[in-house]
PDB file of N, CA and C in Angstrom:
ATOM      1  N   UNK A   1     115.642  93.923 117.054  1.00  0.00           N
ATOM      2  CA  UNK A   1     115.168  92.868 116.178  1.00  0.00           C
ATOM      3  C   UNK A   1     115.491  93.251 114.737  1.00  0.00           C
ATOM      4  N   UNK A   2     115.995  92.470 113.778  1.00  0.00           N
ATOM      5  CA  UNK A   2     116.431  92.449 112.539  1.00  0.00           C
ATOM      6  C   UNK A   2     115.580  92.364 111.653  1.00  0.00           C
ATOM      7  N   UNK A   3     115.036  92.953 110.737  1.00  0.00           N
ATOM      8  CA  UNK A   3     114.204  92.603 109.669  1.00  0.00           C
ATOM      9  C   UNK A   3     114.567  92.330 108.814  1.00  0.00           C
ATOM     10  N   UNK A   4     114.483  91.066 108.125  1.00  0.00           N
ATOM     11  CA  UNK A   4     115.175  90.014 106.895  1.00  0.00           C
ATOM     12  C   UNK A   4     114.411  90.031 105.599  1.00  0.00           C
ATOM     13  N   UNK A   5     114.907  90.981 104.908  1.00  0.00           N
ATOM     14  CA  UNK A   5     113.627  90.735 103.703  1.00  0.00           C
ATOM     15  C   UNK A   5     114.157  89.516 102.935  1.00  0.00           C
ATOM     16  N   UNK A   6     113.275  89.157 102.091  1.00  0.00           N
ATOM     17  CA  UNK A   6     113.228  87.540 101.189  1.00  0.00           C
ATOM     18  C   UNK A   6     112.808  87.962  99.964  1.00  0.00           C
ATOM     19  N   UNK A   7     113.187  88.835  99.364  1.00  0.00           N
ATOM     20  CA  UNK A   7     112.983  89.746  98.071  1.00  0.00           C
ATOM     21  C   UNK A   7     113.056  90.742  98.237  1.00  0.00           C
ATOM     22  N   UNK A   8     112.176  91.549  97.048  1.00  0.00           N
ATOM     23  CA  UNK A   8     112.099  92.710  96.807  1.00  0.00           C
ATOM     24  C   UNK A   8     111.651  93.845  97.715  1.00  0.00           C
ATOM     25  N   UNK A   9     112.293  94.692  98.081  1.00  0.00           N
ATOM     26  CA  UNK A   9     111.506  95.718  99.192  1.00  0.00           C
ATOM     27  C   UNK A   9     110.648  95.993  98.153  1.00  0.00           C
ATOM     28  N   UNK A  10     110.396  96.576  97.153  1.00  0.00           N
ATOM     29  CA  UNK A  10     108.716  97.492  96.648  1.00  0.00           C
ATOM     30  C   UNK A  10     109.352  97.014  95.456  1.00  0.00           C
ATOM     31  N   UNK A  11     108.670  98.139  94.551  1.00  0.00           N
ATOM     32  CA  UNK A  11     107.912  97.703  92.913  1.00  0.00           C
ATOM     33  C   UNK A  11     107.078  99.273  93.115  1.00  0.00           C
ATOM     34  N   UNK A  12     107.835  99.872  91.753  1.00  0.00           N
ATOM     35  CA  UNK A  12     107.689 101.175  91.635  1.00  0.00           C
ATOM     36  C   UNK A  12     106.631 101.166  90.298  1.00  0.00           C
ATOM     37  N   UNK A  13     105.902 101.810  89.708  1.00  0.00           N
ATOM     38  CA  UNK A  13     105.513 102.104  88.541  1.00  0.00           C
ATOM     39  C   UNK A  13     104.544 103.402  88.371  1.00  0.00           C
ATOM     40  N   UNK A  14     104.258 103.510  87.032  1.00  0.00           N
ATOM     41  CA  UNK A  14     103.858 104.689  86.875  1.00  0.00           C
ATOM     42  C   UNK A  14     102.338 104.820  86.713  1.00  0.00           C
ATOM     43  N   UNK A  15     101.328 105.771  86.939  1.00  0.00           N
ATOM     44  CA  UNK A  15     100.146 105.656  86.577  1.00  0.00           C
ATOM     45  C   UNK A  15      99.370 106.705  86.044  1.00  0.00           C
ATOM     46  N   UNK A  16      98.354 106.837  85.307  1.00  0.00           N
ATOM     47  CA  UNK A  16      98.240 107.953  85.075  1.00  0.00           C
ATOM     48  C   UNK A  16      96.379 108.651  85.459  1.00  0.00           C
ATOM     49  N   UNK A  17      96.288 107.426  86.678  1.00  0.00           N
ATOM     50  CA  UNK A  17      95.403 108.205  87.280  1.00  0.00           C
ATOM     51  C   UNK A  17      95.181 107.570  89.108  1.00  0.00           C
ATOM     52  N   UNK A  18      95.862 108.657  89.919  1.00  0.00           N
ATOM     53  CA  UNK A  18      96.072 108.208  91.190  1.00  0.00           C
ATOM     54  C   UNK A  18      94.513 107.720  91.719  1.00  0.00           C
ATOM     55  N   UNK A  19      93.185 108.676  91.511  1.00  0.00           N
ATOM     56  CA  UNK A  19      91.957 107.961  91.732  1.00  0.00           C
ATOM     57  C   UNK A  19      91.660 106.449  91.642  1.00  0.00           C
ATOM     58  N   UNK A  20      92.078 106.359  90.082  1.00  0.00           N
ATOM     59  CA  UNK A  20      91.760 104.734  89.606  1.00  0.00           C
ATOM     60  C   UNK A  20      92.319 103.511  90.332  1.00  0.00           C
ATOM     61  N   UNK A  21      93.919 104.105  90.308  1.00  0.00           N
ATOM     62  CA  UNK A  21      94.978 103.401  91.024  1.00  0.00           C
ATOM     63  C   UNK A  21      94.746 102.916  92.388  1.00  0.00           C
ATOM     64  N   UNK A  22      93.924 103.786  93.048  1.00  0.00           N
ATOM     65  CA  UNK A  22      93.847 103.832  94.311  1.00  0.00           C
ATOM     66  C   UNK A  22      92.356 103.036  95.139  1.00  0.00           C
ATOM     67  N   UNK A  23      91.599 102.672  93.968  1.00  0.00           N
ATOM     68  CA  UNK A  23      90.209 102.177  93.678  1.00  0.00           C
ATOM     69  C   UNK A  23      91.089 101.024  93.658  1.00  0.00           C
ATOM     70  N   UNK A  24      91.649 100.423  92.526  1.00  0.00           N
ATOM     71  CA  UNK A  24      91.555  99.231  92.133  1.00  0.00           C
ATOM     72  C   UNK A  24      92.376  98.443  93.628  1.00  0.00           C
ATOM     73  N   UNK A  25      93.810  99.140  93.994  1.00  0.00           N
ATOM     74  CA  UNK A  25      94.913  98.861  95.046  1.00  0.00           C
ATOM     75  C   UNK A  25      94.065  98.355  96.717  1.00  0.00           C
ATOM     76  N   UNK A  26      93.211  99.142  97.015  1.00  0.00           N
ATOM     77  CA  UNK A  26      92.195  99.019  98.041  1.00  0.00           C
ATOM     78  C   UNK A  26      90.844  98.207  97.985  1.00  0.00           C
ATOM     79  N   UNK A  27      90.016  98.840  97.060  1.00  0.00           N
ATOM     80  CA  UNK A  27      88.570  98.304  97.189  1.00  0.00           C
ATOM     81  C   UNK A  27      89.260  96.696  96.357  1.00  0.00           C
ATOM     82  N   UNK A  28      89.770  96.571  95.244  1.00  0.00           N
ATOM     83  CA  UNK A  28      90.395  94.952  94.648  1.00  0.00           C
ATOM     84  C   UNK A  28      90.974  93.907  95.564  1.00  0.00           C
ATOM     85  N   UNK A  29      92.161  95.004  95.334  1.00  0.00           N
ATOM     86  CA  UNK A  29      93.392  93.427  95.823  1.00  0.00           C
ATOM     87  C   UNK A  29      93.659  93.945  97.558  1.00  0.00           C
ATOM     88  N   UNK A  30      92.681  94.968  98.403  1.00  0.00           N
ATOM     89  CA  UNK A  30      92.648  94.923  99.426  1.00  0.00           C
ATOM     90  C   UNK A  30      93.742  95.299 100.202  1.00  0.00           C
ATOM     91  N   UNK A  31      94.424  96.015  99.656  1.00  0.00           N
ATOM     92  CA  UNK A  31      95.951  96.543 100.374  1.00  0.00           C
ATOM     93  C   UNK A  31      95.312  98.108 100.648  1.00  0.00           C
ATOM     94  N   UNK A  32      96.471  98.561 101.522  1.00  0.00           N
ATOM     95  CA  UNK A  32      96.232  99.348 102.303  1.00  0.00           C
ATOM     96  C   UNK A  32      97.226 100.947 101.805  1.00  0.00           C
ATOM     97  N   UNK A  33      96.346 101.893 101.556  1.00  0.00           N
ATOM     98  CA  UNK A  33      97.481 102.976 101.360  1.00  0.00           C
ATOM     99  C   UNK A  33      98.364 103.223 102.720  1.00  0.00           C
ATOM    100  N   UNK A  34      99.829 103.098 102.660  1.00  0.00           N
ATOM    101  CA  UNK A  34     100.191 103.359 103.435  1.00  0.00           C
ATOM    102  C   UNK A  34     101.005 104.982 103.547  1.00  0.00           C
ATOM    103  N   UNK A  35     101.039 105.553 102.691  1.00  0.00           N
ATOM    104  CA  UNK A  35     101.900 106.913 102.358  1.00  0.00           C
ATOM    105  C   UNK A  35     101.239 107.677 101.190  1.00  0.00           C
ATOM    106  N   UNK A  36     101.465 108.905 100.832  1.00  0.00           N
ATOM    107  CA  UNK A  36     101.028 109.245 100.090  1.00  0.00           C
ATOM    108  C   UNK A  36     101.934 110.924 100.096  1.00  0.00           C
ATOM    109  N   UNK A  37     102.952 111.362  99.357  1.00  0.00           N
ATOM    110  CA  UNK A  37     103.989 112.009  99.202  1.00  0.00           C
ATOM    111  C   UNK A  37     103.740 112.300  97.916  1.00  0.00           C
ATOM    112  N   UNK A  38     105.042 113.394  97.880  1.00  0.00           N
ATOM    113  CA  UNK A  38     105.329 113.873  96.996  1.00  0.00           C
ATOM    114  C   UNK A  38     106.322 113.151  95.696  1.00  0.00           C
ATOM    115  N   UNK A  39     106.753 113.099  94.420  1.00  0.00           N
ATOM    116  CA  UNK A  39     107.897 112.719  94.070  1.00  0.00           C
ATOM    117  C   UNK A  39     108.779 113.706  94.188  1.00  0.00           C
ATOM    118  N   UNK A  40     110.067 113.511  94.564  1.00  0.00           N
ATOM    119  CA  UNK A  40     111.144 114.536  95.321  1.00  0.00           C
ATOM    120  C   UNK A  40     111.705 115.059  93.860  1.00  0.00           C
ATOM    121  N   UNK A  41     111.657 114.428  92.849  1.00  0.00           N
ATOM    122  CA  UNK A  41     112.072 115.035  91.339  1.00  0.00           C
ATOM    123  C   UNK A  41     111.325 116.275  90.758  1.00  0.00           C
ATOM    124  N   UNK A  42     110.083 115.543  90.992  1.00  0.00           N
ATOM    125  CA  UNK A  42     108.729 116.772  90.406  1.00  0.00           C
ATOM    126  C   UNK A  42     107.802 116.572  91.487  1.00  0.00           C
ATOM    127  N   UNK A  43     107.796 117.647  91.971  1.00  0.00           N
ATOM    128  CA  UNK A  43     106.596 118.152  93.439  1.00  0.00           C
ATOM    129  C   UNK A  43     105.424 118.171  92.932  1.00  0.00           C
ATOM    130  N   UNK A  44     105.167 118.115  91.867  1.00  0.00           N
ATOM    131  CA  UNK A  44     103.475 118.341  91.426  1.00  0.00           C
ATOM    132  C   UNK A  44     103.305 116.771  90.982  1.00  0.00           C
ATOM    133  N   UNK A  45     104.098 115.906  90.813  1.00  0.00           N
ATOM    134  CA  UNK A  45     102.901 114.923  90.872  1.00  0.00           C
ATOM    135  C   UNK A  45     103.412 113.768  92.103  1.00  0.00           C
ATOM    136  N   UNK A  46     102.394 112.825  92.658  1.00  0.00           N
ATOM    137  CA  UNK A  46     101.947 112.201  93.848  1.00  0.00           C
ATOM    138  C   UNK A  46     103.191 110.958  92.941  1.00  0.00           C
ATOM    139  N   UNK A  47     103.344 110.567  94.890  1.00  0.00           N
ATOM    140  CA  UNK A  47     103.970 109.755  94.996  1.00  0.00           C
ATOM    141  C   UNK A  47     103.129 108.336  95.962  1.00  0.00           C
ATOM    142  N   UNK A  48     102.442 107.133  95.705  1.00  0.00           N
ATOM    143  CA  UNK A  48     101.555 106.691  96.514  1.00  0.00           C
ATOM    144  C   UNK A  48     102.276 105.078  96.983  1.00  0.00           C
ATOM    145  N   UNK A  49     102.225 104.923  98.153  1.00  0.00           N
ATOM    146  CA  UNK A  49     102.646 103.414  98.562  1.00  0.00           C
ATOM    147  C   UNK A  49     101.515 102.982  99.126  1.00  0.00           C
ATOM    148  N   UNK A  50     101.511 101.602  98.521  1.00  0.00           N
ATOM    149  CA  UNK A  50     100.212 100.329  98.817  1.00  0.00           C
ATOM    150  C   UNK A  50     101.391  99.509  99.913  1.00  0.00           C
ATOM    151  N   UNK A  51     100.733  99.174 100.438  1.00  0.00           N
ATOM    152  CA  UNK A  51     101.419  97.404 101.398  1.00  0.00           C
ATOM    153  C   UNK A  51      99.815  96.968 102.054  1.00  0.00           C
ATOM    154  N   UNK A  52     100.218  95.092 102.506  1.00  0.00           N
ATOM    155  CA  UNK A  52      99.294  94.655 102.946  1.00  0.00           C
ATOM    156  C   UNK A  52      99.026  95.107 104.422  1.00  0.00           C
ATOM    157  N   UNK A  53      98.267  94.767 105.197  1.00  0.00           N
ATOM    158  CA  UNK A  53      97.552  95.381 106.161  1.00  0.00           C
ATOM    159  C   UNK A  53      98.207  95.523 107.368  1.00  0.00           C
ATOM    160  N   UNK A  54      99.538  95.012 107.115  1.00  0.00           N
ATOM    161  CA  UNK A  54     100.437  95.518 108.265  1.00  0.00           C
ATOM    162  C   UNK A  54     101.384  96.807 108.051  1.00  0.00           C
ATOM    163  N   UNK A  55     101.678  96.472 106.998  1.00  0.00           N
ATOM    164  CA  UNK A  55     102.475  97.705 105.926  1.00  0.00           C
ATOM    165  C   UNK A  55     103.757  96.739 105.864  1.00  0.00           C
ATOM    166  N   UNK A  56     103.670  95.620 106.274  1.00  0.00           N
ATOM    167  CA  UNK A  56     105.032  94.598 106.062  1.00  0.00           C
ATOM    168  C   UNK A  56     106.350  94.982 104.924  1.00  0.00           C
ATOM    169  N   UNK A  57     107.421  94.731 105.787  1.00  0.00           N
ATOM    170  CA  UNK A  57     108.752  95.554 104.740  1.00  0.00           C
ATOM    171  C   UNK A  57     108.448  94.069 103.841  1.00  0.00           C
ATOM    172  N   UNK A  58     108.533  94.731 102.189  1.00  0.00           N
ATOM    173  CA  UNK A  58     108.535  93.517 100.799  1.00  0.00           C
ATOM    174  C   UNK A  58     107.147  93.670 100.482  1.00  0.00           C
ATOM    175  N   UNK A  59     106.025  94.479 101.143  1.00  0.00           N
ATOM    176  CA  UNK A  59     104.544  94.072 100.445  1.00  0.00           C
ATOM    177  C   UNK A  59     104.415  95.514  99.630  1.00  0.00           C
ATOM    178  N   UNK A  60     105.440  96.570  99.290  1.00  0.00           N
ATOM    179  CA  UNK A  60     104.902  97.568  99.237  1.00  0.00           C
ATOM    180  C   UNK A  60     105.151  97.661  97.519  1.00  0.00           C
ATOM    181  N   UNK A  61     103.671  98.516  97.134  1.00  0.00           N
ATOM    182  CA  UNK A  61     103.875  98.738  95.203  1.00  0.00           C
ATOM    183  C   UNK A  61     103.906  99.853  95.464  1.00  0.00           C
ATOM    184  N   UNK A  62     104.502 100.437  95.021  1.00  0.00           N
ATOM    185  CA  UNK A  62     104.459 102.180  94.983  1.00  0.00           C
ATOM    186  C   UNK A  62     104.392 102.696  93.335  1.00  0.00           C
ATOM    187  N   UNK A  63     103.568 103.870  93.349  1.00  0.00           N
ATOM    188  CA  UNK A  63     103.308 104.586  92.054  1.00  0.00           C
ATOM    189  C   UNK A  63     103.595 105.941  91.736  1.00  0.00           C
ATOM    190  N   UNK A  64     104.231 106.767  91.025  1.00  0.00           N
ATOM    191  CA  UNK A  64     104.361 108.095  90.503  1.00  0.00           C
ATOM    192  C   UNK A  64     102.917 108.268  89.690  1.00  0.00           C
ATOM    193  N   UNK A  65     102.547 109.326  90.204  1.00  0.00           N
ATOM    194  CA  UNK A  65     101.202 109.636  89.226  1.00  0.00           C
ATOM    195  C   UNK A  65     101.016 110.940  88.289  1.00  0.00           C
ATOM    196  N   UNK A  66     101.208 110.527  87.077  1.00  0.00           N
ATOM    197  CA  UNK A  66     101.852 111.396  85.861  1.00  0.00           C
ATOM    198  C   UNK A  66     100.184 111.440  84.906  1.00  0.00           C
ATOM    199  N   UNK A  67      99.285 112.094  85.613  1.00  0.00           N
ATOM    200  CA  UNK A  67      97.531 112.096  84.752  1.00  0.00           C
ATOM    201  C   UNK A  67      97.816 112.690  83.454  1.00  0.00           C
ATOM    202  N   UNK A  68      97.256 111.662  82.729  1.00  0.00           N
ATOM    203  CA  UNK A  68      96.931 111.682  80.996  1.00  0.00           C
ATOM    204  C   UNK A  68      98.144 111.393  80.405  1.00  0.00           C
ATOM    205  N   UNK A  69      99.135 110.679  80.770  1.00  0.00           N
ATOM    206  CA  UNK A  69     100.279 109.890  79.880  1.00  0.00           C
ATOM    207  C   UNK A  69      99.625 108.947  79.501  1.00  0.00           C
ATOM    208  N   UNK A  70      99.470 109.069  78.270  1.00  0.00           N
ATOM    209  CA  UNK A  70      99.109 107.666  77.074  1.00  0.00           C
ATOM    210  C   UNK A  70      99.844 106.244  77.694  1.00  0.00           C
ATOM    211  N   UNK A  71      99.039 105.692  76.942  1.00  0.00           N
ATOM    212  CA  UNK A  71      99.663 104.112  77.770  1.00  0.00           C
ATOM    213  C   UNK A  71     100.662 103.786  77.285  1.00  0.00           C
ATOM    214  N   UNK A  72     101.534 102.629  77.524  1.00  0.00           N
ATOM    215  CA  UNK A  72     102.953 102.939  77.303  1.00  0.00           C
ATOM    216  C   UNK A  72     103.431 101.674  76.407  1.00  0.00           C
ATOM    217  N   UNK A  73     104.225 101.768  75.391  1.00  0.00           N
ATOM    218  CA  UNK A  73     104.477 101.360  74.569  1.00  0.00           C
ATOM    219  C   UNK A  73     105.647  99.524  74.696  1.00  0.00           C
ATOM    220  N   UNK A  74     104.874  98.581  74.359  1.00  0.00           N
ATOM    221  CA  UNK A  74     105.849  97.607  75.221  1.00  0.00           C
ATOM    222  C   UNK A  74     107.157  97.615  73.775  1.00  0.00           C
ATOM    223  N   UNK A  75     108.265  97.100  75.005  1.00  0.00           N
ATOM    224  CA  UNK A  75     109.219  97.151  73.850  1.00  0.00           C
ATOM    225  C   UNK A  75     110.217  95.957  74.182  1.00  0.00           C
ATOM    226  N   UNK A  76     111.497  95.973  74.000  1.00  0.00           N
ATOM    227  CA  UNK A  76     112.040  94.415  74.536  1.00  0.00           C
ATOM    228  C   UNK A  76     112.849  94.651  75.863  1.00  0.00           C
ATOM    229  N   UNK A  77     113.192  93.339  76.642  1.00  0.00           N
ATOM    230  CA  UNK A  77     113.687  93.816  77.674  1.00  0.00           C
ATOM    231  C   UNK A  77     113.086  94.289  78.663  1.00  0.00           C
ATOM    232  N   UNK A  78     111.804  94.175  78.754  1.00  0.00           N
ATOM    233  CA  UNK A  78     110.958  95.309  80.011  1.00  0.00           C
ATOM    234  C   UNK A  78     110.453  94.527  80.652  1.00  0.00           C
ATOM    235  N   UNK A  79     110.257  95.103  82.174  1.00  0.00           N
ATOM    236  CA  UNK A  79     109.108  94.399  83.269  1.00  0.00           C
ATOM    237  C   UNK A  79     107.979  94.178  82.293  1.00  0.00           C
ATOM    238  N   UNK A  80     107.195  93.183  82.454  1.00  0.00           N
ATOM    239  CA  UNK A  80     105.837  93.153  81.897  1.00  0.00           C
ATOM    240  C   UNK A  80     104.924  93.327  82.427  1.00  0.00           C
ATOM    241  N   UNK A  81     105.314  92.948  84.023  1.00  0.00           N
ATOM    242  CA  UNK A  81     104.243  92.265  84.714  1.00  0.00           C
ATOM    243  C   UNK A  81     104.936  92.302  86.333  1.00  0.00           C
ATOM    244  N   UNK A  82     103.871  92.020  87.261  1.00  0.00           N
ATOM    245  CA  UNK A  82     104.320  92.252  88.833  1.00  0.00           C
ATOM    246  C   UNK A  82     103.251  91.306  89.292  1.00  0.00           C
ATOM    247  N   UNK A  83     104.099  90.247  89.877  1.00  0.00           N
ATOM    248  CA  UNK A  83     103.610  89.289  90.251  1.00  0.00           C
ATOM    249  C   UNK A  83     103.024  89.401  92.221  1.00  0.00           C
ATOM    250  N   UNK A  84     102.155  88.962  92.569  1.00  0.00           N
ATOM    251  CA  UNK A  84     101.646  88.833  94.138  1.00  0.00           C
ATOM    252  C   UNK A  84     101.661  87.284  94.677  1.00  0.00           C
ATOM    253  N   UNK A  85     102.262  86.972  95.826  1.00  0.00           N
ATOM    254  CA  UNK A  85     102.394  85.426  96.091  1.00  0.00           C
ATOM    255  C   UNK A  85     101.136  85.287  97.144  1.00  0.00           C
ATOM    256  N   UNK A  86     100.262  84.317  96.882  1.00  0.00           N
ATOM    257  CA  UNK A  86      98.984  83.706  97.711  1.00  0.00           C
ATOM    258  C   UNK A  86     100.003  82.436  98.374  1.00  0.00           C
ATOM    259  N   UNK A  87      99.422  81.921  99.484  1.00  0.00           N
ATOM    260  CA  UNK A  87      99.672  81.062 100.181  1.00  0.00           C
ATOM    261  C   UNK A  87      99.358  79.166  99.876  1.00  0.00           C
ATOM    262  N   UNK A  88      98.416  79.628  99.651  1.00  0.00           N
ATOM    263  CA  UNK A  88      97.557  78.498  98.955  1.00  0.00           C
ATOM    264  C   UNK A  88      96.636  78.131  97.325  1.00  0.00           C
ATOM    265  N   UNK A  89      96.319  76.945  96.955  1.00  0.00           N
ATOM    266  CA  UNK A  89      95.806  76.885  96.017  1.00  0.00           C
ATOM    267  C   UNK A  89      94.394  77.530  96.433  1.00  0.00           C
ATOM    268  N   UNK A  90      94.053  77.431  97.622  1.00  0.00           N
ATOM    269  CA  UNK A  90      92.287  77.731  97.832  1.00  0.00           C
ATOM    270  C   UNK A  90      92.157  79.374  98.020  1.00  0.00           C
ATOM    271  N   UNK A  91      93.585  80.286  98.254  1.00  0.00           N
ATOM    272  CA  UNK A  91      93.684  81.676  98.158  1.00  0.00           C
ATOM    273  C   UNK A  91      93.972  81.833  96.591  1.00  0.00           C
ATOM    274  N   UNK A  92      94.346  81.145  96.283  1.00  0.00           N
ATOM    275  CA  UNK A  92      94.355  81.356  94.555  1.00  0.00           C
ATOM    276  C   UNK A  92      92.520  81.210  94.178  1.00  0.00           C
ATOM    277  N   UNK A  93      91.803  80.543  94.328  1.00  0.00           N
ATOM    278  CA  UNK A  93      90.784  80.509  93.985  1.00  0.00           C
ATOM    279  C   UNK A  93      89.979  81.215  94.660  1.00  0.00           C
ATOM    280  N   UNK A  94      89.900  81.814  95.930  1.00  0.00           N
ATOM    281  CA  UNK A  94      89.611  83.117  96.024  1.00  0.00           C
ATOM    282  C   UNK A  94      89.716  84.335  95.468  1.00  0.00           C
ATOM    283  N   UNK A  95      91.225  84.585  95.145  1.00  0.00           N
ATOM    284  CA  UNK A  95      90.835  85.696  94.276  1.00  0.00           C
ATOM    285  C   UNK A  95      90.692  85.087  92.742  1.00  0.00           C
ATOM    286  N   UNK A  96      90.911  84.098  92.428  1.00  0.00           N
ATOM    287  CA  UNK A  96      89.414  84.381  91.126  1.00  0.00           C
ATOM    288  C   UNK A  96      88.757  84.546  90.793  1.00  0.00           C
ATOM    289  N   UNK A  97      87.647  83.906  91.918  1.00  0.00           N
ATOM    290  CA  UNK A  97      86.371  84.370  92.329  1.00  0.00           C
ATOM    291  C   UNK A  97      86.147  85.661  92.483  1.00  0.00           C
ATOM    292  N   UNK A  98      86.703  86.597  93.499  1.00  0.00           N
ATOM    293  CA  UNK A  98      86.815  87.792  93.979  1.00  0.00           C
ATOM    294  C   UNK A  98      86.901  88.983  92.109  1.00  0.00           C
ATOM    295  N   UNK A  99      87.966  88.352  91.117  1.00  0.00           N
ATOM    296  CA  UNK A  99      88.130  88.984  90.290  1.00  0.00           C
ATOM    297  C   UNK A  99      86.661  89.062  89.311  1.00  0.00           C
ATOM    298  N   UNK A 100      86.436  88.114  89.443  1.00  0.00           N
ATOM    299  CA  UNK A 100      85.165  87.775  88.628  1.00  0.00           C
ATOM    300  C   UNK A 100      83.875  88.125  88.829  1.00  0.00           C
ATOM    301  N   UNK A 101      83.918  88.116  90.266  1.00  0.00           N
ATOM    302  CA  UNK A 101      82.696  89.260  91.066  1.00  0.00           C
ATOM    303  C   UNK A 101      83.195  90.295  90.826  1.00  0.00           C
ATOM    304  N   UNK A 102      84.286  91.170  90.970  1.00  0.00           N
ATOM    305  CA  UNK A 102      83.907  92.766  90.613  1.00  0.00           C
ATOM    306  C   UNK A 102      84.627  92.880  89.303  1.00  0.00           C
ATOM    307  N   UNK A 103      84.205  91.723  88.049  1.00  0.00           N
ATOM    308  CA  UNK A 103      83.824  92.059  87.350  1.00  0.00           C
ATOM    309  C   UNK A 103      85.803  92.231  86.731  1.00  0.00           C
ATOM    310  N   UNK A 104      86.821  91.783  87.078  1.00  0.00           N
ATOM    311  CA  UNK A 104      88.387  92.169  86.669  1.00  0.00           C
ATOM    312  C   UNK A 104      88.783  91.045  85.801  1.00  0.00           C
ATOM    313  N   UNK A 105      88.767  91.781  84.465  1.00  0.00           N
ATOM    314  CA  UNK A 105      89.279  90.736  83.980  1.00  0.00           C
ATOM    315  C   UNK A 105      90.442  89.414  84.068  1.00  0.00           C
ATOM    316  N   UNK A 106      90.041  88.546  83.946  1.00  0.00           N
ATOM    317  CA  UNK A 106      91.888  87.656  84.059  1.00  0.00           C
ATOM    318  C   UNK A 106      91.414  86.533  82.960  1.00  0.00           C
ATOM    319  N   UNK A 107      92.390  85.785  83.175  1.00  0.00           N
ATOM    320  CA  UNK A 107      92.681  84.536  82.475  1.00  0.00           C
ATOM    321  C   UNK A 107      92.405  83.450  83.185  1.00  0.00           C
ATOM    322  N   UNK A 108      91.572  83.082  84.184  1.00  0.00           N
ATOM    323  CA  UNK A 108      91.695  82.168  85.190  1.00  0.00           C
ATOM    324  C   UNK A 108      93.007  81.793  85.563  1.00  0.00           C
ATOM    325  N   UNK A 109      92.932  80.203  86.459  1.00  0.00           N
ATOM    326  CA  UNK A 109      94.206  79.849  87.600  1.00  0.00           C
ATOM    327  C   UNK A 109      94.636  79.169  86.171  1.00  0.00           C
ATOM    328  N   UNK A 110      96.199  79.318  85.572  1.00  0.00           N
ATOM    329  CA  UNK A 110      96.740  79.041  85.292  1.00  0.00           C
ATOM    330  C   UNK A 110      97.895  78.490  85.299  1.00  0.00           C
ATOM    331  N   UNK A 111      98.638  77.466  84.633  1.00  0.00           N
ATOM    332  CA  UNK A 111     100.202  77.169  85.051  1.00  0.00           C
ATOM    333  C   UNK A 111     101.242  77.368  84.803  1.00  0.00           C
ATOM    334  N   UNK A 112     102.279  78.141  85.122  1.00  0.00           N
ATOM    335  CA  UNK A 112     103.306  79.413  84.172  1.00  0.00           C
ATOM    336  C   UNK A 112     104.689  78.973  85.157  1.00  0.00           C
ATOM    337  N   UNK A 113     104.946  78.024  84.213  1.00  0.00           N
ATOM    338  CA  UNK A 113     106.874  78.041  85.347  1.00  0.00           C
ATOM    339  C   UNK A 113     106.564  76.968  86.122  1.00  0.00           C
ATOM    340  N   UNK A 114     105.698  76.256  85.900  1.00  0.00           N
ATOM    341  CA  UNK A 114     105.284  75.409  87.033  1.00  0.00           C
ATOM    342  C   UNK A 114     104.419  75.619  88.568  1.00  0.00           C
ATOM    343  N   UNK A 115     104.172  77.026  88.393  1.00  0.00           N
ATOM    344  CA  UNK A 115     103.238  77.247  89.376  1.00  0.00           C
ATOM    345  C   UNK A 115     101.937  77.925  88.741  1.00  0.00           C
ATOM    346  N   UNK A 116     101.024  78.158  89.688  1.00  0.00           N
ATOM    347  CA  UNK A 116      99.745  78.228  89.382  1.00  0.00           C
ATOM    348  C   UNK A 116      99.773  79.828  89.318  1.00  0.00           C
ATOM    349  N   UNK A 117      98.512  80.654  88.467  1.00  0.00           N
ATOM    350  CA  UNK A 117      98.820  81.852  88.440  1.00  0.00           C
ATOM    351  C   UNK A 117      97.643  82.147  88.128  1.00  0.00           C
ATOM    352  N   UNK A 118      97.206  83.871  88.534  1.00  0.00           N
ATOM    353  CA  UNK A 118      95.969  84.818  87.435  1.00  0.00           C
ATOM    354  C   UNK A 118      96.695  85.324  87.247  1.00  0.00           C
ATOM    355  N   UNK A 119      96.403  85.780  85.901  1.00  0.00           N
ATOM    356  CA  UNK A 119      96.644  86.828  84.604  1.00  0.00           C
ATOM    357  C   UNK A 119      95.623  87.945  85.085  1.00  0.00           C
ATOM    358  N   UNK A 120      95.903  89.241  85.530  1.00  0.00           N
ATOM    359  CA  UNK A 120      94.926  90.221  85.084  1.00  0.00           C
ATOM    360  C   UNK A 120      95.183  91.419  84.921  1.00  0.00           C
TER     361      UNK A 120
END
């Protein structure tokens, strides 16, 4: 059987605290650690992959965890942002709700490009 991805396999970024990261990735937006390695560049710091609850090829964010790098400076040209696709308008308003109970900031359901969105 062939597996067809329809985007992006993962979405890499950096963090600078695997605890926090790993709080917000699970107990939040409910994904699942699926790995948890080394980076093959530098052995001392963690390498962590999230995917949803199957570990589905395209759901995975993965993070290098580099503790106490200052936050990072935006400049032009850069990712800003990493977007998650809901199914529905009424899963969109779930996790608003959901954000707003534990308290995560956003911008409410918004309209960006013509589709509906949280900011958080």
């Amino acid at each position: 059987m062939k597996n067809e991805l329809k985007g992006i396999h993962h979405v890499t970024a950096i963090t600078s605290s695997a605890e926090k990261n790993y709080e917000f990735f699970t107990n939040v937006l409910g994904m699942r650690l699926v790995k948890k390695t080394v980076n093959q560049d530098d052995i001392q710091t963690y390498h962590t992959f999230f995917a949803d609850d199957q570990g589905s090829a395209g759901t995975d964010m993965t993070f290098f965890d580099f503790p106490g790098i200052p936050k990072g400076r935006h400049g032009t040209n850069e990712i800003s942002r990493t977007s998650f696709r809901v199914p529905t308008d009424a899963a969109l308003e779930y996790w608003q709700k959901r954000f707003n109970r534990l308290e995560v900031q956003n911008d409410g359901i918004q309209t960006q490009f013509g589709r509906k969105s949280i900011t958080i």
